[in-house]
Protein backbone atom coordinates (compact mmCIF):
# COMPACT_ATOMS: atom_id res chain seq x y z
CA UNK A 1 104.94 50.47 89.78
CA UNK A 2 105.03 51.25 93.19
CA UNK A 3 109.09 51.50 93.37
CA UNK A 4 108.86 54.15 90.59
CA UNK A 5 106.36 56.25 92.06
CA UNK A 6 108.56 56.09 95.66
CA UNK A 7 111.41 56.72 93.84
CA UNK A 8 110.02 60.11 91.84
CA UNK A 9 108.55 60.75 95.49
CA UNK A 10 111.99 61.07 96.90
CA UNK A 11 112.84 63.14 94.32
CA UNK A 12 110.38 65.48 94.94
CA UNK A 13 111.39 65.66 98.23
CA UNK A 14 114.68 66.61 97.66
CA UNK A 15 114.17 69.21 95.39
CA UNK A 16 110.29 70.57 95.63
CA UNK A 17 111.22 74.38 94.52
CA UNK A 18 109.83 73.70 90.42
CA UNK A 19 105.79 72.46 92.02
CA UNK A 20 106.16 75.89 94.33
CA UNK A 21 107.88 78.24 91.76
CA UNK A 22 104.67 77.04 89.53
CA UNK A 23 101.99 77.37 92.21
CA UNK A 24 103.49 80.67 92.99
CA UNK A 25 103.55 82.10 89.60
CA UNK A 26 99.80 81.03 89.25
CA UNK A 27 98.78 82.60 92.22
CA UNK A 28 100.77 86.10 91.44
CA UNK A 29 99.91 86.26 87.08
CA UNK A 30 96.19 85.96 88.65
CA UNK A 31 96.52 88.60 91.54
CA UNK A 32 98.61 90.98 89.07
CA UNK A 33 96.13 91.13 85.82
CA UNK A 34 93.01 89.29 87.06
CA UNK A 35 92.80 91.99 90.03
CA UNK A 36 92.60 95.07 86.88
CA UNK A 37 90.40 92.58 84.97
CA UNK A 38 86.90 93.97 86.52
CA UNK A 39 88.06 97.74 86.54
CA UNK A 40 87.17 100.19 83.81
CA UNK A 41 89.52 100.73 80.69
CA UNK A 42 90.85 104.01 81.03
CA UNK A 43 91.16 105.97 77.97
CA UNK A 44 93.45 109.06 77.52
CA UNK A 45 91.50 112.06 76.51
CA UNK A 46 93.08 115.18 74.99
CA UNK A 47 92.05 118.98 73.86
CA UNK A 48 94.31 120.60 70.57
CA UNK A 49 95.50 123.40 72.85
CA UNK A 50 95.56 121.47 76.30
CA UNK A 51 93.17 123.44 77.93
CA UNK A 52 89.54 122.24 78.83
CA UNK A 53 86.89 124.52 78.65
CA UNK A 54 83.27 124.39 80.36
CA UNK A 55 81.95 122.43 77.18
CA UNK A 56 84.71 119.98 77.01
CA UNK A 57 84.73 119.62 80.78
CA UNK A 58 80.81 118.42 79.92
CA UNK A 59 81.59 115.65 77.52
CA UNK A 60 84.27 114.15 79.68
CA UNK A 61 81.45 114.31 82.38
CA UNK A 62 78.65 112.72 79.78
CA UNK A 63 81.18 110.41 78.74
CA UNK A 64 82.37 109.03 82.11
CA UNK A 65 78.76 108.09 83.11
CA UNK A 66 79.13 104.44 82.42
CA UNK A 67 80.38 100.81 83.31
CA UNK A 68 82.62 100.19 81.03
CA UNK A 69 85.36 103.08 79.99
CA UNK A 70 87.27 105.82 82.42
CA UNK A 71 87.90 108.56 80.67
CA UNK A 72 91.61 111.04 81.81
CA UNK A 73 92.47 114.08 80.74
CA UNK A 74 96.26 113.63 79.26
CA UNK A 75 98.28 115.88 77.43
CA UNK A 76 98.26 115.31 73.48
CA UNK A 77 102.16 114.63 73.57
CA UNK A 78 102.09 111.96 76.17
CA UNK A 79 98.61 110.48 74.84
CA UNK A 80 99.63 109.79 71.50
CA UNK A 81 103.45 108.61 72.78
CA UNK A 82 101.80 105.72 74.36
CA UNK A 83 99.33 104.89 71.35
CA UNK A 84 102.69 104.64 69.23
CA UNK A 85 104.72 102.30 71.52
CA UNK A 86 101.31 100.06 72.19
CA UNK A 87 101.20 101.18 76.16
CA UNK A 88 97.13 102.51 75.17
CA UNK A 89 95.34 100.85 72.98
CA UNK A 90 93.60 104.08 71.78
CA UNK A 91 93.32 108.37 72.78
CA UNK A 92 90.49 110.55 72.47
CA UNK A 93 90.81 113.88 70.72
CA UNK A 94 88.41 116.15 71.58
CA UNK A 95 87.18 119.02 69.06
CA UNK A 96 83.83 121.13 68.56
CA UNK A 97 81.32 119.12 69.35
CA UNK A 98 83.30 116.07 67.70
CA UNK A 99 85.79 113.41 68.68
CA UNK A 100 88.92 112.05 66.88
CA UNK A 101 90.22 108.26 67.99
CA UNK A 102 93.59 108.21 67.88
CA UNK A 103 95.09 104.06 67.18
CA UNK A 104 97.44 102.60 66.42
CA UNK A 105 95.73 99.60 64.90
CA UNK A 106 92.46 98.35 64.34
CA UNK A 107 91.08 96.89 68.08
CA UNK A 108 88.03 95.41 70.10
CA UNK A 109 88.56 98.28 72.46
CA UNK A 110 88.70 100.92 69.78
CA UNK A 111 85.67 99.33 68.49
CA UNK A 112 83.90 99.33 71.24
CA UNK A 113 85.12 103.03 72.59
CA UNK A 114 83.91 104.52 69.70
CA UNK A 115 80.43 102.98 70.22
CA UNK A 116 80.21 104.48 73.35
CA UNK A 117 81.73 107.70 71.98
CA UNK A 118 78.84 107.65 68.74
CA UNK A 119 75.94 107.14 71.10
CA UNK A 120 76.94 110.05 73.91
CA UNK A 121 77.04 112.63 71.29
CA UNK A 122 74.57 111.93 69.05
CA UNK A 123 72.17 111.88 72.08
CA UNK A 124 73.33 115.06 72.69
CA UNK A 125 73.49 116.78 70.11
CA UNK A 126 69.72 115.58 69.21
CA UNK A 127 69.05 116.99 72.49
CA UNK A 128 70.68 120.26 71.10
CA UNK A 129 68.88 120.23 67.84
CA UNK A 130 65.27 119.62 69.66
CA UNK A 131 65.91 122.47 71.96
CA UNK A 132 67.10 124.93 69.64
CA UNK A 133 63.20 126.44 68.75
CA UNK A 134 62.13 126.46 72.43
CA UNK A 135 63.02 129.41 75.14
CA UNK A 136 63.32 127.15 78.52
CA UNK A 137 66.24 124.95 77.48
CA UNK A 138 66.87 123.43 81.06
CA UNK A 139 62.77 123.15 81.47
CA UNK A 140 63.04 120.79 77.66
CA UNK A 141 66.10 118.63 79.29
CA UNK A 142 63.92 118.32 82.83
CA UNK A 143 60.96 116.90 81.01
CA UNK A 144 63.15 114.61 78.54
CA UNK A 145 64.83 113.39 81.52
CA UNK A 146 61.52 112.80 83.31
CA UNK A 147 59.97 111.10 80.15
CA UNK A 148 63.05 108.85 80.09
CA UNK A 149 62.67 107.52 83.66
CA UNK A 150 59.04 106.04 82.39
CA UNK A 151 59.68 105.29 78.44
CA UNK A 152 56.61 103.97 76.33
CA UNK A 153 59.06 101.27 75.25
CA UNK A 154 61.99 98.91 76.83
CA UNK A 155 64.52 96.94 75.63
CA UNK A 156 65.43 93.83 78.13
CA UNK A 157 68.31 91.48 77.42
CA UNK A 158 68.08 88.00 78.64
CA UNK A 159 70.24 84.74 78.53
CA UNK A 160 69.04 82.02 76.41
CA UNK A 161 67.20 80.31 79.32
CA UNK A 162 65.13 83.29 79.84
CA UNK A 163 67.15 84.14 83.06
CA UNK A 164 69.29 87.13 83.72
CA UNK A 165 72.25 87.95 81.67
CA UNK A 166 75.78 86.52 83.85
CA UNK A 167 78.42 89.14 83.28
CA UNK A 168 81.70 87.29 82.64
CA UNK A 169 84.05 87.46 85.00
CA UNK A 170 87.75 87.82 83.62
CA UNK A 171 89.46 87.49 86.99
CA UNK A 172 88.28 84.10 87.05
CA UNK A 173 89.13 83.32 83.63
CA UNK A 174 92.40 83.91 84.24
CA UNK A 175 93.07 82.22 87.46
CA UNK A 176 92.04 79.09 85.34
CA UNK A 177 94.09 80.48 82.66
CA UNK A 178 96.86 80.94 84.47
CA UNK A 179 96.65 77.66 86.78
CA UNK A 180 96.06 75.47 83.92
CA UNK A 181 98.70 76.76 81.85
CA UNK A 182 101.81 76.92 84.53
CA UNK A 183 100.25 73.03 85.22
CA UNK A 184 101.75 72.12 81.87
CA UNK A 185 105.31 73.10 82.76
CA UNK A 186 104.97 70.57 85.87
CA UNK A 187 103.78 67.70 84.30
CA UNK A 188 105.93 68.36 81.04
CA UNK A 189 109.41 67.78 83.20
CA UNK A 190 108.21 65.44 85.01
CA UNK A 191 106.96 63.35 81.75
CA UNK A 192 110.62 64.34 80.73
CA UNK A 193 112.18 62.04 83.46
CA UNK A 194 111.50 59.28 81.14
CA UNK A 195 114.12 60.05 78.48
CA UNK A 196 116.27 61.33 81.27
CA UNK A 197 116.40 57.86 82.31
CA UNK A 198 116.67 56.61 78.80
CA UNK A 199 119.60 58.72 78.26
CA UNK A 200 121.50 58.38 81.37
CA UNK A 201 120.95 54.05 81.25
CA UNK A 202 118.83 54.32 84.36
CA UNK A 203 115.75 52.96 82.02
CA UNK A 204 117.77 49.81 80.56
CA UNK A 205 118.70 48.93 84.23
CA UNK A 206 114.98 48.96 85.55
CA UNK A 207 114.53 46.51 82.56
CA UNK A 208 116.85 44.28 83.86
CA UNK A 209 114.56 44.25 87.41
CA UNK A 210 111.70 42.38 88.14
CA UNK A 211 109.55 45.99 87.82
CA UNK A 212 107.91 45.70 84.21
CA UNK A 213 107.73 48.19 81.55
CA UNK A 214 104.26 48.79 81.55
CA UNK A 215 104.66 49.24 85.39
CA UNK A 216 107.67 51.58 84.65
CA UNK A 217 105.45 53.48 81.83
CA UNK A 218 102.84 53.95 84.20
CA UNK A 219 104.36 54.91 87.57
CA UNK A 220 105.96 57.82 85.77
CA UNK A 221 102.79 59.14 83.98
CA UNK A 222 100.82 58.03 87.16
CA UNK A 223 102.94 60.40 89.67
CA UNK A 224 102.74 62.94 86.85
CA UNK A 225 99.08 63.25 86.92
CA UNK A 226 98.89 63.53 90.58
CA UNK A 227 101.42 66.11 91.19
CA UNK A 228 99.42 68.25 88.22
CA UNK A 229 96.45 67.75 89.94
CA UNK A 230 97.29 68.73 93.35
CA UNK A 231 98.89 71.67 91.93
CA UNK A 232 95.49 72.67 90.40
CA UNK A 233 93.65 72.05 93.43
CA UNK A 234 96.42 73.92 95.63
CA UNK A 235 95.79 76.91 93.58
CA UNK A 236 92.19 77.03 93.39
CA UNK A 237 91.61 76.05 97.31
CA UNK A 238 93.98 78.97 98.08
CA UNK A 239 92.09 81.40 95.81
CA UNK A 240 88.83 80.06 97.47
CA UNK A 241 89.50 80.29 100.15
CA UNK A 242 92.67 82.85 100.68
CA UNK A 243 91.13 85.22 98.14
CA UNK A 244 87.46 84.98 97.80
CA UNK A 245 86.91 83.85 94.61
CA UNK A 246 83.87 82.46 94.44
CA UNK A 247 84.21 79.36 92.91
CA UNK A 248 80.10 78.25 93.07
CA UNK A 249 79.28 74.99 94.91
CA UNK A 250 79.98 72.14 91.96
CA UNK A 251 83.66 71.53 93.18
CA UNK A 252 83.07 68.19 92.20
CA UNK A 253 82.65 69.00 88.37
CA UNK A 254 85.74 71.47 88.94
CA UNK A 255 87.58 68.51 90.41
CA UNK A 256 86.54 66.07 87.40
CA UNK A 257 87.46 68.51 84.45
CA UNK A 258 90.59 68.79 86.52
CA UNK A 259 91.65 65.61 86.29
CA UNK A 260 90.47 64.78 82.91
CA UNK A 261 92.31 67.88 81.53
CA UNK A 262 95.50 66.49 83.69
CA UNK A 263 95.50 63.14 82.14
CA UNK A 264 95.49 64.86 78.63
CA UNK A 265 98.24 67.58 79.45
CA UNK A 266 100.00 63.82 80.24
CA UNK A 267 100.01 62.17 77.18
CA UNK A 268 100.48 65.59 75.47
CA UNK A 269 103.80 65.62 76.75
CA UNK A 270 104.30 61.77 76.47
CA UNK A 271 103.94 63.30 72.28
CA UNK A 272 106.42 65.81 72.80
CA UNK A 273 109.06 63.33 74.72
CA UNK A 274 108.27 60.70 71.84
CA UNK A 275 108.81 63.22 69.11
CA UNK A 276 111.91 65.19 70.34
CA UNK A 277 115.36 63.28 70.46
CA UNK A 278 116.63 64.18 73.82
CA UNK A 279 115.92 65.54 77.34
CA UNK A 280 117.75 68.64 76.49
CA UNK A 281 115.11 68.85 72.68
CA UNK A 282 112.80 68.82 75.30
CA UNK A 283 113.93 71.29 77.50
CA UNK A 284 114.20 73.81 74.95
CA UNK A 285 111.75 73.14 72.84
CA UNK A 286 109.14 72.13 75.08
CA UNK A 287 108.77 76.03 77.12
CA UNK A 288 109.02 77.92 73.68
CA UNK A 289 105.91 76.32 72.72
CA UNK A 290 103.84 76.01 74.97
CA UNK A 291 103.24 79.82 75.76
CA UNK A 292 101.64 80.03 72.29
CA UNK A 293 98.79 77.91 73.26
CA UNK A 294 97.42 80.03 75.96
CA UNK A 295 97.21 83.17 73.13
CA UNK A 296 95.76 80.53 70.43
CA UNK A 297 93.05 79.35 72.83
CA UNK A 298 92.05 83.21 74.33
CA UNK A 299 92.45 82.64 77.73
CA UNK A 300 93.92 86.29 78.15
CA UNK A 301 90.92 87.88 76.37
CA UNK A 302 86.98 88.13 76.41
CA UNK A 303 85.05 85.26 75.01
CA UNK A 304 84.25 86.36 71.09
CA UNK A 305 87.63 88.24 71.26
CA UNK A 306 89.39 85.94 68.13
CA UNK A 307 87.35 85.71 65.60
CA UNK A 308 89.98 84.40 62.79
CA UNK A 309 88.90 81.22 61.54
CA UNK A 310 92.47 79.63 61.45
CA UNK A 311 92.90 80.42 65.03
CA UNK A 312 89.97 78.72 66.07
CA UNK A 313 91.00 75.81 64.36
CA UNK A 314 93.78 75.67 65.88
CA UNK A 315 92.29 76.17 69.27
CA UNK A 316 90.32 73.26 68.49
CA UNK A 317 93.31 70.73 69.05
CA UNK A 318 94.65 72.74 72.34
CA UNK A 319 93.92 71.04 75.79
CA UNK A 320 93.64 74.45 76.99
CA UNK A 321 90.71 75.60 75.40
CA UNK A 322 88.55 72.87 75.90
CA UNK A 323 89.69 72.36 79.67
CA UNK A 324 88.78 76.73 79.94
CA UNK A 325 85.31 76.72 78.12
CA UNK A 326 84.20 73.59 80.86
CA UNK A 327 85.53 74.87 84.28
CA UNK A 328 83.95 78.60 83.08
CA UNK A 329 81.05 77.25 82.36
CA UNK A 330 81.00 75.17 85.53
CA UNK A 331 81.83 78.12 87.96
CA UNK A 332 80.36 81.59 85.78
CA UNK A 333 77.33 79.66 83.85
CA UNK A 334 76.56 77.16 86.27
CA UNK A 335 76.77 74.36 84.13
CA UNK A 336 76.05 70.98 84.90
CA UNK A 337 77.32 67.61 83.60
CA UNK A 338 75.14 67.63 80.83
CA UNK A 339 76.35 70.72 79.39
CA UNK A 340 80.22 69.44 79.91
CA UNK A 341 79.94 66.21 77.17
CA UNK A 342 81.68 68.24 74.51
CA UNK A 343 84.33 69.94 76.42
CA UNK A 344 85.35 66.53 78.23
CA UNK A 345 84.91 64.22 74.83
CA UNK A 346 87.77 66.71 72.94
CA UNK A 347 90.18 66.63 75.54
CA UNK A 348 89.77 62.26 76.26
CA UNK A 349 90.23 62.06 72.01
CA UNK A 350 93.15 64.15 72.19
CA UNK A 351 94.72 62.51 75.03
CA UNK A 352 94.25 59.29 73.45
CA UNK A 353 95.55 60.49 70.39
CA UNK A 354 98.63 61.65 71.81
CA UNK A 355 99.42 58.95 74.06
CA UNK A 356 99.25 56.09 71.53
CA UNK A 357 101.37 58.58 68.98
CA UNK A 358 103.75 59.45 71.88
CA UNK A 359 104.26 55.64 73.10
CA UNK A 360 104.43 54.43 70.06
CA UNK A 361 107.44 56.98 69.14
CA UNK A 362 109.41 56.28 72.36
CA UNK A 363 109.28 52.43 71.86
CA UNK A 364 110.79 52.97 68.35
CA UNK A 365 113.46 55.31 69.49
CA UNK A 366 116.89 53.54 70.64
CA UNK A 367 118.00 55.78 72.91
């Protein structure tokens, strides 16, 4: 074994640009949409005749005071222009008193904007209705806002612990994302040197040596692993520690899931070597599918965001969602090992799964 690992070593040492193309992608997908992750979704907001009065210069004003949404005056033209070619999910229109969303489809964000929209005006305009019999307007807003500040009742959200709510953090999400995804294209080429060697008669001649096949079998798979897992733990020491992330203090667990979810993207490949014909099947094949399982499994949107029943179903078989839903929960929860059982059981079955299906396939094959 140890000739094949020196010998993919070399390799790598002649030609180390794929490992730091990979680790550099990872680091700037993270820095280019995880840094916009945390900031407010801004919404286009129009008038019909492109002017704002005083009372639509208020709503935008009521409607700006929160967390969440970032309200911008745009004019109609260019608002709805971006709706149509999907660069904004959604536009305000603004009319009496009223709103109008302007969509192209049906969204989460739409959803959600239009929440925030309903509850602004209604309070508002209840606010409006109560203060219509009474002379001293501003005295009836003073004393609702005063009554507010000590309400007779409160409504407290808590996590199902009893603690504090944890706000999820989608930077982090997709640094993982990101990090375990471009991890796959590593590993997959580098599982691909088998049938490389296959094809070119390198593999028949190692036969020949005194190096067995089980040795040769795992030497390859072996330096696979090891290259995907320092690639990992590249990335997240140099977002730790480059970047700030804070990455909580169970690096262990982080380094575990790590190498579990390695050793499955492994034999995943080792499925796709055994089931495609040739290193250059591979090669095409191999990057056209993978970028679906990052969209399957949700890494690029909020937990709850896919809701379709087929699509979790099929994000039950993906490495990727398992390996996202432990290292979250590691760094954003704070889970500990007992909590990670489920996560870490999926992704051992399916890398035993496709290991024994993807040896079993090469040894068949003549090539």
């Amino acid at each position: 074994m140890a000739p094949i690992l020196l010998s993919q070593w070399m390799k790598e040492k002649r030609n180390p640009w794929m490992i730091i193309m990979f680790i550099g992608l990872s680091i700037l997908a993270t820095l280019m949409f995880g840094g916009k992750a945390d900031s407010k979704i801004k919404i286009d907001i129009f008038t019909a005749d492109g002017a704002v009065d005083e009372s639509e210069a208020k709503w935008i004003e009521w409607l700006n005071q929160n967390d969440t949404f970032e309200f911008r005056m745009e004019d109609e033209q260019t608002a709805r222009k971006k709706v149509r070619e999907g660069r904004a999910d959604l536009a305000v229109k603004l009319v009496s008193d009223d709103y109008r969303i302007i969509a192209a489809m049906d969204n989460p964000y739409a959803q959600l904007a239009d929440q925030h929209l309903r509850t602004v005006y209604e309070r508002e305009l209840q606010l409006r209705a109560a203060a219509a019999n009474l002379q001293d307007e501003t005295k009836f807003r003073e004393h609702v806002h005063a009554y507010m500040e000590k309400p007779p009742l409160r409504l407290q959200s808590e996590s199902q612990g009893g603690g504090e709510l944890v706000s999820h953090d989608m930077g982090l999400q997709l640094m993982f994302g990101f990090s375990l995804f471009l991890v796959m294209f590593t590993i997959g080429f580098k599982v691909n040197t088998i049938t490389k060697d296959k094809a070119s008669g390198v593999w028949n001649r190692l036969i020949l040596s005194p190096v067995r096949k089980t040795e040769m079998y795992m030497g390859h798979l072996l330096y696979s692993s090891v290259i995907g897992i320092l690639q990992i733990i590249l990335v997240l020491l140099i977002f730790r520690y480059g970047f700030g992330f804070d990455l909580g203090d169970q690096f262990g667990l982080l380094l575990l899931v790590t190498v579990i979810y390695t050793l499955t993207i492994v034999a995943l490949s080792m499925l796709f070597v055994g089931i495609l014909q040739s290193p250059e099947q591979f090669g095409t094949l191999f990057p056209s599918i993978i970028p679906i399982m990052p969209l399957i499994s949700g890494v690029y949107m909020p937990p709850g965001t896919i809701t379709n029943p087929i699509l979790l179903g099929l994000a039950e078989v993906i490495p990727l969602t398992h390996a996202m839903k432990a290292l979250t929960g590691i760094v954003v929860y704070g889970n500990g090992i007992a909590d990670l059982w489920i996560p870490i059981t999926k992704l051992l079955l399916i890398g035993v799964l496709c290991m024994g299906i993807g040896i079993n396939l090469m040894e068949r094959r003549h090539v």
